[in-house]
PDB file of N, CA and C in Angstrom:
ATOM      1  N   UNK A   1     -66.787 145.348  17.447  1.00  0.00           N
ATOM      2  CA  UNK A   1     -67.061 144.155  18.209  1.00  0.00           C
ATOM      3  C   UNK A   1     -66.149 143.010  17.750  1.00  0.00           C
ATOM      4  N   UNK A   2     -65.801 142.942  16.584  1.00  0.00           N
ATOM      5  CA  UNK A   2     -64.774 141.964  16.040  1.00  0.00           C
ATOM      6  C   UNK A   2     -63.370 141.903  16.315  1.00  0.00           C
ATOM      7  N   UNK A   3     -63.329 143.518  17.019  1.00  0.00           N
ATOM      8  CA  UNK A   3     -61.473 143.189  17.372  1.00  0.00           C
ATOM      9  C   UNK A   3     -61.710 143.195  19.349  1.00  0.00           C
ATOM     10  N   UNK A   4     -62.798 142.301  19.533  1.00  0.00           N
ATOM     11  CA  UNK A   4     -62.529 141.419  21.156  1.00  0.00           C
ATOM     12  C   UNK A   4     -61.485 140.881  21.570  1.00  0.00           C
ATOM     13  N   UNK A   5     -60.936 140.328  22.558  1.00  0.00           N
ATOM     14  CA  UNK A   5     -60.384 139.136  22.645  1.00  0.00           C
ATOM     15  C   UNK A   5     -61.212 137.825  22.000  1.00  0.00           C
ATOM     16  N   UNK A   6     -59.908 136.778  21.583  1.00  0.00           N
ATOM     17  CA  UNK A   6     -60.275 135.446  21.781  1.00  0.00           C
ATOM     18  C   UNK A   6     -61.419 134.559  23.007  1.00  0.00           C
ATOM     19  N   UNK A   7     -60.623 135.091  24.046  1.00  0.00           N
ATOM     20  CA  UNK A   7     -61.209 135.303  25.165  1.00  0.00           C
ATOM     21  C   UNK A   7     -62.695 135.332  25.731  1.00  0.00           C
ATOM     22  N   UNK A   8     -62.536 136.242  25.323  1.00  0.00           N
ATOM     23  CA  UNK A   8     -64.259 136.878  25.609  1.00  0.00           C
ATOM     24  C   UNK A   8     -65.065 136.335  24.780  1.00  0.00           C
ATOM     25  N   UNK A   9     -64.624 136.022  23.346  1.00  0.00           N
ATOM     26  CA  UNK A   9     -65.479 135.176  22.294  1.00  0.00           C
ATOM     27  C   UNK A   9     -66.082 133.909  23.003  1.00  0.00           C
ATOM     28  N   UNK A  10     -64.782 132.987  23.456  1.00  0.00           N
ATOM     29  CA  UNK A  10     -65.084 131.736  24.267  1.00  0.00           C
ATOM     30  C   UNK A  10     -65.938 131.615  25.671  1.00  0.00           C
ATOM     31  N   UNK A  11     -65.614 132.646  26.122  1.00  0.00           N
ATOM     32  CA  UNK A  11     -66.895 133.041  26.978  1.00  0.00           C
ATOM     33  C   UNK A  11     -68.043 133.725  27.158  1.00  0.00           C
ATOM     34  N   UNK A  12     -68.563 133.839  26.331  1.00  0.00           N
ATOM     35  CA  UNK A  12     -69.416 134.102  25.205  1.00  0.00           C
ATOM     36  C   UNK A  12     -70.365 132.791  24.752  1.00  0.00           C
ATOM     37  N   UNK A  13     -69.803 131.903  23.914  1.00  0.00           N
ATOM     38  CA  UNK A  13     -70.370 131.308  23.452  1.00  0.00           C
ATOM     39  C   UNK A  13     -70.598 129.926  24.329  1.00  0.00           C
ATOM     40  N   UNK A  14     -69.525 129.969  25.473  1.00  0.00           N
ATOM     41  CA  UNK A  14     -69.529 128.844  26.774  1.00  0.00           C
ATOM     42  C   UNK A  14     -71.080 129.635  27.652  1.00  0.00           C
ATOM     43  N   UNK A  15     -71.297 130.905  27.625  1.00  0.00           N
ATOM     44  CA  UNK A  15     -72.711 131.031  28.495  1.00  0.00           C
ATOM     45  C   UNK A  15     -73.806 131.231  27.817  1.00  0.00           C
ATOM     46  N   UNK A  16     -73.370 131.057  26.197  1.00  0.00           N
ATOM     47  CA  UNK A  16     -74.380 131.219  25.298  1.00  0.00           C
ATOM     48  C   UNK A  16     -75.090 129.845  25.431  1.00  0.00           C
ATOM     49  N   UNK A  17     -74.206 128.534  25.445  1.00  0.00           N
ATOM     50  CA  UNK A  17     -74.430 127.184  25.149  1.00  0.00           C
ATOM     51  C   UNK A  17     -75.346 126.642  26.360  1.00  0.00           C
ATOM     52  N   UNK A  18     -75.077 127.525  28.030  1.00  0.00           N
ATOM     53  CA  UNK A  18     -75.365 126.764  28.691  1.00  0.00           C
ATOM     54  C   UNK A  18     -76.657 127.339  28.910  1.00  0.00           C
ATOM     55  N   UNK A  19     -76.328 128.676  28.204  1.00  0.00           N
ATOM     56  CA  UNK A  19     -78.083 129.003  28.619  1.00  0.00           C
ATOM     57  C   UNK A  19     -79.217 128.510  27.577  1.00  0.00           C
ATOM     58  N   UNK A  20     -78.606 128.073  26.625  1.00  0.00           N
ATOM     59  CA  UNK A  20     -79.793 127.452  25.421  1.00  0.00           C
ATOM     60  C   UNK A  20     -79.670 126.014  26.270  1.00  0.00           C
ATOM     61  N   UNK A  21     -79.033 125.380  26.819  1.00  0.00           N
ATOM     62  CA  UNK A  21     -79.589 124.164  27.427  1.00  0.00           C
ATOM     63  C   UNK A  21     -79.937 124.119  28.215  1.00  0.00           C
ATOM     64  N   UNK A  22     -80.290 125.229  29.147  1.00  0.00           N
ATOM     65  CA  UNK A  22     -81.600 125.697  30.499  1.00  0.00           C
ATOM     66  C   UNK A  22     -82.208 125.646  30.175  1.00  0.00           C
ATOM     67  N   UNK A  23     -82.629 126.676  28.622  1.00  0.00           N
ATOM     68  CA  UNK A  23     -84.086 127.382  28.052  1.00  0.00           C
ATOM     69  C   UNK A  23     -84.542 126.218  27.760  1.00  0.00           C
ATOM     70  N   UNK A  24     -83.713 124.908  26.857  1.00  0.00           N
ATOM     71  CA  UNK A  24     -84.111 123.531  26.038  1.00  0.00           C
ATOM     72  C   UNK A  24     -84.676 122.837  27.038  1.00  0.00           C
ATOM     73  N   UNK A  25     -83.852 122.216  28.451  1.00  0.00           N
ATOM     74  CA  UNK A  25     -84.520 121.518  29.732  1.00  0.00           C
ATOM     75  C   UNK A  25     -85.523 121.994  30.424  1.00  0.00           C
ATOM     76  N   UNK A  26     -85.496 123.143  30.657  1.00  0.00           N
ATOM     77  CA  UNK A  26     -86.807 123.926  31.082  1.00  0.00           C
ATOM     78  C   UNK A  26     -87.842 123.840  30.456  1.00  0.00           C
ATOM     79  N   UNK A  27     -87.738 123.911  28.434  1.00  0.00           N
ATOM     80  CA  UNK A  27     -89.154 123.794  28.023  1.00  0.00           C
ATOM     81  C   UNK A  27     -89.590 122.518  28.479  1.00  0.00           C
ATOM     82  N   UNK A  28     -88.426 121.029  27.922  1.00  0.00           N
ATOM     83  CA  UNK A  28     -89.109 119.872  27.718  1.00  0.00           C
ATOM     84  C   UNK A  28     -89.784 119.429  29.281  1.00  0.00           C
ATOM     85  N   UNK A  29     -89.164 119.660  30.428  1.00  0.00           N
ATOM     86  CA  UNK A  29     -89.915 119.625  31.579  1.00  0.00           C
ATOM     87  C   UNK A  29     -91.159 120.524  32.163  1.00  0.00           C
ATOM     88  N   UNK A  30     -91.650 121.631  31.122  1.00  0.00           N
ATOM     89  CA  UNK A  30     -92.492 122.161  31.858  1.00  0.00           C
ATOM     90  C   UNK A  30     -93.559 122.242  30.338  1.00  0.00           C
ATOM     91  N   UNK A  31     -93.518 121.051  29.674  1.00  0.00           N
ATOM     92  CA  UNK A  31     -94.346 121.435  28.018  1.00  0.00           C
ATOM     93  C   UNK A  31     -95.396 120.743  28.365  1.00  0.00           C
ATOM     94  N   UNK A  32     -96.396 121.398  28.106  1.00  0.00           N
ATOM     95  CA  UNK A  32     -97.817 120.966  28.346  1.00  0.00           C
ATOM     96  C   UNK A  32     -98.124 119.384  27.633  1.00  0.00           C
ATOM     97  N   UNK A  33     -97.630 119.172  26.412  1.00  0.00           N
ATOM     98  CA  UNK A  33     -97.735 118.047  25.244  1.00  0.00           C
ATOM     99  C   UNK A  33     -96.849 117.356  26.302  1.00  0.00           C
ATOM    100  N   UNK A  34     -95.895 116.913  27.046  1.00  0.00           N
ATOM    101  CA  UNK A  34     -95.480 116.603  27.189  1.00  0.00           C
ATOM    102  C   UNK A  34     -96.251 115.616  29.036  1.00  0.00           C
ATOM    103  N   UNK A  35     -97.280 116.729  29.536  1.00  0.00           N
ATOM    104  CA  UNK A  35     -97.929 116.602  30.381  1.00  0.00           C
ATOM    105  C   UNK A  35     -99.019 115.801  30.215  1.00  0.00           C
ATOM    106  N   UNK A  36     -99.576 116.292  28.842  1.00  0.00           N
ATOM    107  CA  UNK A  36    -100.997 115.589  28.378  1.00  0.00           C
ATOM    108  C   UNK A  36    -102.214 116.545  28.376  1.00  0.00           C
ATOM    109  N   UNK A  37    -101.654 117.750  28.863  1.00  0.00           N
ATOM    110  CA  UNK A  37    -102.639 119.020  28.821  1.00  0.00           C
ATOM    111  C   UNK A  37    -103.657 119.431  27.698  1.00  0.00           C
ATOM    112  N   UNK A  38    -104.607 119.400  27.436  1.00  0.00           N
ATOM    113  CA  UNK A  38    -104.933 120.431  26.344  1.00  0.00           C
ATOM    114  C   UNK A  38    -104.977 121.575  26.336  1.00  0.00           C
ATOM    115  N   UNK A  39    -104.732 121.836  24.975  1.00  0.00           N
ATOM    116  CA  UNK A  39    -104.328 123.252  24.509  1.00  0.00           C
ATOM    117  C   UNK A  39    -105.359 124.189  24.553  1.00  0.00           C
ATOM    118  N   UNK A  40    -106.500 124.230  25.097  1.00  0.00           N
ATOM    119  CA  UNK A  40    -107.895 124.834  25.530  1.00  0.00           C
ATOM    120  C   UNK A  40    -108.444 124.977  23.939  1.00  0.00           C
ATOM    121  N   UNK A  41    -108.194 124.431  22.297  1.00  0.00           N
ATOM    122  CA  UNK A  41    -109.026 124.504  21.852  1.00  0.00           C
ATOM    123  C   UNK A  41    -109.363 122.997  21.060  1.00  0.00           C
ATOM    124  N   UNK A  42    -110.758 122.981  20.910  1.00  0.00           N
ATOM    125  CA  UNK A  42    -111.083 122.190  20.129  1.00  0.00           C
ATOM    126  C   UNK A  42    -111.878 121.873  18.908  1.00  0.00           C
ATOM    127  N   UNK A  43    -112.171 120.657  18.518  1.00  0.00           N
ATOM    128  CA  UNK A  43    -112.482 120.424  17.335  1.00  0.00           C
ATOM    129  C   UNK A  43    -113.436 121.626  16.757  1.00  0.00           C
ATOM    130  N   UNK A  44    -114.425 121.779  17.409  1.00  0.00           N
ATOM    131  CA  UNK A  44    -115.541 122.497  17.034  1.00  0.00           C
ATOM    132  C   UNK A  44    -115.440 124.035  17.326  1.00  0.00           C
ATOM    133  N   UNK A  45    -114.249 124.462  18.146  1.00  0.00           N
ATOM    134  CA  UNK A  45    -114.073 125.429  18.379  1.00  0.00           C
ATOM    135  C   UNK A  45    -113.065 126.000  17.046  1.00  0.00           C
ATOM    136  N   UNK A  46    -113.346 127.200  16.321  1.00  0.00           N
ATOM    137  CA  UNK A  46    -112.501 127.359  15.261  1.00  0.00           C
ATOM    138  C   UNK A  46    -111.513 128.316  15.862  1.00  0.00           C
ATOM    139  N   UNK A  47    -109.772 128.819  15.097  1.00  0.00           N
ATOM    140  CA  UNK A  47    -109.158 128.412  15.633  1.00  0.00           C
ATOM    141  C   UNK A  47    -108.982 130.349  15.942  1.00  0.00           C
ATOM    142  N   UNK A  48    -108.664 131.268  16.599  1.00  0.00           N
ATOM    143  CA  UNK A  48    -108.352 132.817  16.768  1.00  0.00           C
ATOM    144  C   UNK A  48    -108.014 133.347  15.497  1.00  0.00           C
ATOM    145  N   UNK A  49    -108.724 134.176  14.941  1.00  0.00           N
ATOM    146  CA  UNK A  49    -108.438 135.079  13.588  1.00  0.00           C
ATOM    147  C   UNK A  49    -107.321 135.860  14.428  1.00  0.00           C
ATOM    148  N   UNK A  50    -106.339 135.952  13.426  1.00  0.00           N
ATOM    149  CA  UNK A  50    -105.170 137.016  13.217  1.00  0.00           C
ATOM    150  C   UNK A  50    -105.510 138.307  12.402  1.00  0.00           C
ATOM    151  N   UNK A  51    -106.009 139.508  12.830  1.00  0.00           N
ATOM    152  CA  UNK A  51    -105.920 140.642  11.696  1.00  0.00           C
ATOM    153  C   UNK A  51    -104.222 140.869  10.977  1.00  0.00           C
ATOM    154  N   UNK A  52    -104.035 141.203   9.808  1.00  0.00           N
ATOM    155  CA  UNK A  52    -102.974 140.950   9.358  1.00  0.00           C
ATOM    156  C   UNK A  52    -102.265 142.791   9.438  1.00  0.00           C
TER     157      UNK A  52
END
């Protein structure tokens, strides 16, 4: 994988960049905290055991 083109590296990391700033705009416009939503738990509710 290391003997690519230059090339392909740069395009590569040009659709790498633009897709982490979809995934980034997409969260902050669709984040619940950001809405005011609650997170369905509360105070008195304790919080999902994880078996390990």
């Amino acid at each position: 994988m290391l003997s690519l083109p230059l090339e392909t590296w740069i395009r590569f990391f040009v659709w790498l960049g633009i897709g982490l700033l979809i995934y980034f705009f997409y969260g902050v416009a669709h984040s619940k905290l950001r809405r005011g939503e609650d997170a369905g738990i509360t105070e008195d509710q304790p919080p999902p055991l994880i078996k390990p």
